[in-house]
Every structure is written in structure tokens, then in C-alpha cells.
Protein backbone atom coordinates (compact mmCIF):
# COMPACT_ATOMS: atom_id res chain seq x y z
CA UNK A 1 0.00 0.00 0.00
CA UNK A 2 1.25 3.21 -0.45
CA UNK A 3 0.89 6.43 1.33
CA UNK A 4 -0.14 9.31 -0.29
CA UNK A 5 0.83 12.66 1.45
CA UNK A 6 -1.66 14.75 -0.20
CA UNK A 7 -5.04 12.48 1.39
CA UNK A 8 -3.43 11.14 4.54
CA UNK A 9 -5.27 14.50 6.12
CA UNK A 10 -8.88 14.09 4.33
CA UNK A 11 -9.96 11.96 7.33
CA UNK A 12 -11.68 14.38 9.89
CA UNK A 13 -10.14 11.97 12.70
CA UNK A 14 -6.49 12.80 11.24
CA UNK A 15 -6.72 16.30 10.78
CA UNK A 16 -7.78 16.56 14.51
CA UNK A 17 -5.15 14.29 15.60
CA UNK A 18 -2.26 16.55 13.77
CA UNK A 19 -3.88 19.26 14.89
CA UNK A 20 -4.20 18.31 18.61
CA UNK A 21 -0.30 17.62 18.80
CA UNK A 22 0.47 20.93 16.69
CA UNK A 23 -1.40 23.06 19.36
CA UNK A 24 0.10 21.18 22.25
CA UNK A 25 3.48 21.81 21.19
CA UNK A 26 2.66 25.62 20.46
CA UNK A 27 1.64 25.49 24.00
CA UNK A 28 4.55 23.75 25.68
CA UNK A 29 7.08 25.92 23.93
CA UNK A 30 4.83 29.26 25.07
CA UNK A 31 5.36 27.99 28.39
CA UNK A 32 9.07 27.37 28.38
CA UNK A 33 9.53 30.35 27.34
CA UNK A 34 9.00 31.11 31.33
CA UNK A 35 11.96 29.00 31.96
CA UNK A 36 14.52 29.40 29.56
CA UNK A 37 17.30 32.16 30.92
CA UNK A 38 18.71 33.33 27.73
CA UNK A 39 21.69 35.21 27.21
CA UNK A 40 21.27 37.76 24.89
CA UNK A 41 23.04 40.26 22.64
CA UNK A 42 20.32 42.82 22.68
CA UNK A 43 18.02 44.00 25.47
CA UNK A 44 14.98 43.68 23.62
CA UNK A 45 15.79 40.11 23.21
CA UNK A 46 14.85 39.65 26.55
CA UNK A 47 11.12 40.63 26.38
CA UNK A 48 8.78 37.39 26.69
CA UNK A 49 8.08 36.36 23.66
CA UNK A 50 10.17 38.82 21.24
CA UNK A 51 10.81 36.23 18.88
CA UNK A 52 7.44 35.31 18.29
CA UNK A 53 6.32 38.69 17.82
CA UNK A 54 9.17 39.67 15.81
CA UNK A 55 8.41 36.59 13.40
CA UNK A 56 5.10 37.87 13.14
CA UNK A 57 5.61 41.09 12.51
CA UNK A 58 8.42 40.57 9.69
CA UNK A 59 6.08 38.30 8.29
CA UNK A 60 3.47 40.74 7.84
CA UNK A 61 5.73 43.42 6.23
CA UNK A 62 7.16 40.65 3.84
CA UNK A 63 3.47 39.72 2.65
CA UNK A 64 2.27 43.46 2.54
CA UNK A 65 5.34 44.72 1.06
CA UNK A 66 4.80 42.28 -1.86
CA UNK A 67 1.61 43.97 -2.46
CA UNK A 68 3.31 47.19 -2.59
CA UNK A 69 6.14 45.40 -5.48
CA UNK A 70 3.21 43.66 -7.24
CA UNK A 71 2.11 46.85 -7.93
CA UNK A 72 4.81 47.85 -9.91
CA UNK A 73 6.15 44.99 -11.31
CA UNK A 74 3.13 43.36 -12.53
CA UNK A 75 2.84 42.71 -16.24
CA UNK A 76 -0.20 43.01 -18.28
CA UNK A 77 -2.27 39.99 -19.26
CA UNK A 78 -0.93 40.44 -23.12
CA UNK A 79 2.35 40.85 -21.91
CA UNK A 80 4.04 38.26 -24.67
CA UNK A 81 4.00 39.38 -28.42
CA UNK A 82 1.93 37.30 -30.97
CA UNK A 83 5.19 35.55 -32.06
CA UNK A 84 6.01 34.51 -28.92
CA UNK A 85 5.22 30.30 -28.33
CA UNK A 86 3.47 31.39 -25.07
CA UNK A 87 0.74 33.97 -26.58
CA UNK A 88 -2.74 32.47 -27.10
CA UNK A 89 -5.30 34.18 -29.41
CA UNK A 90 -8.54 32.98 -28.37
CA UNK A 91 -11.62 33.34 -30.37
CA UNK A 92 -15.15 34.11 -29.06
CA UNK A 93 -15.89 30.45 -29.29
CA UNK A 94 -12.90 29.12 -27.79
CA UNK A 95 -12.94 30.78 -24.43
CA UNK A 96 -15.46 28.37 -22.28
């Protein structure tokens, strides 16, 4: 038999299970962050949970700020010339 990735998770059952142990360990590392004494380079390193919120908030200005560059780098839709192999001329017919 052989396992495939993509519908190992299409059981309810499964999902809940991966999920269960995903939040647990979210939860256990949360709380060691209590424990942990870290030694750090930076004082703002030291705040409780500074790497989680710095992770979040770089993420957010990598997602938004790709808005921004989509916005000027975008192409049109009839970017390629007509000799190109990628155009496509469809005709009124053709397009369902």
C-alpha cells in the first residue's frame, strides 16, 4: 500500500489528531519560554516572547510589502507578443 501525502489529512479523525499535537506543542514551547534564561546580545531580546512577535511582525511586512512590489512589477495579461510560443489568441468560441 502506499501512502499518499496529499489524502493522509482528508480523514476528519487525522486532521484533529495533527492538529491536537500541533497546538500542544505551540503550547509547551509558550510555556518554556518562562523557563529558559537566555543570554542575549540585545536587550529587547529579553522581552517574553520577542521572537514570536518579531516573526510575526516581519512576516506581515514581507506579505504586505509584496503587495506594494506587485504593484509595480506586474505585467499586463498580453504581456508576450503574438510571435512569442506562449501567446494564445482565443476566439469568441474558444474561451469556455
Amino acid at each position: 500500500m502506499q501512502l499518499n501525502v496529499f489524502k493522509y489529512f482528508e480523514k476528519p479523525a487525522r486532521l484533529k489528531v495533527v492538529l491536537l499535537v500541533f497546538f500542544l506543542l505551540c503550547g509547551v514551547l509558550f510555556c518554556a519560554d518562562f523557563l529558559i534564561v537566555r543570554h542575549v546580545y540585545f536587550d529587547i531580546e529579553a522581552y517574553f516572547n520577542f521572537y514570536s512577535v518579531y516573526g510575526f511582525v516581519m512576516f506581515s511586512i514581507i506579505i504586505f510589502g509584496s503587495r506594494v512590489l506587485r504593484f509595480f512589477l506586474m505585467r499586463k495579461e498580453n504581456y508576450y507578443d503574438k510571435k512569442a510560443i506562449d501567446s494564445e489568441e482565443y476566439s469568441e468560441g474558444d474561451r469556455n
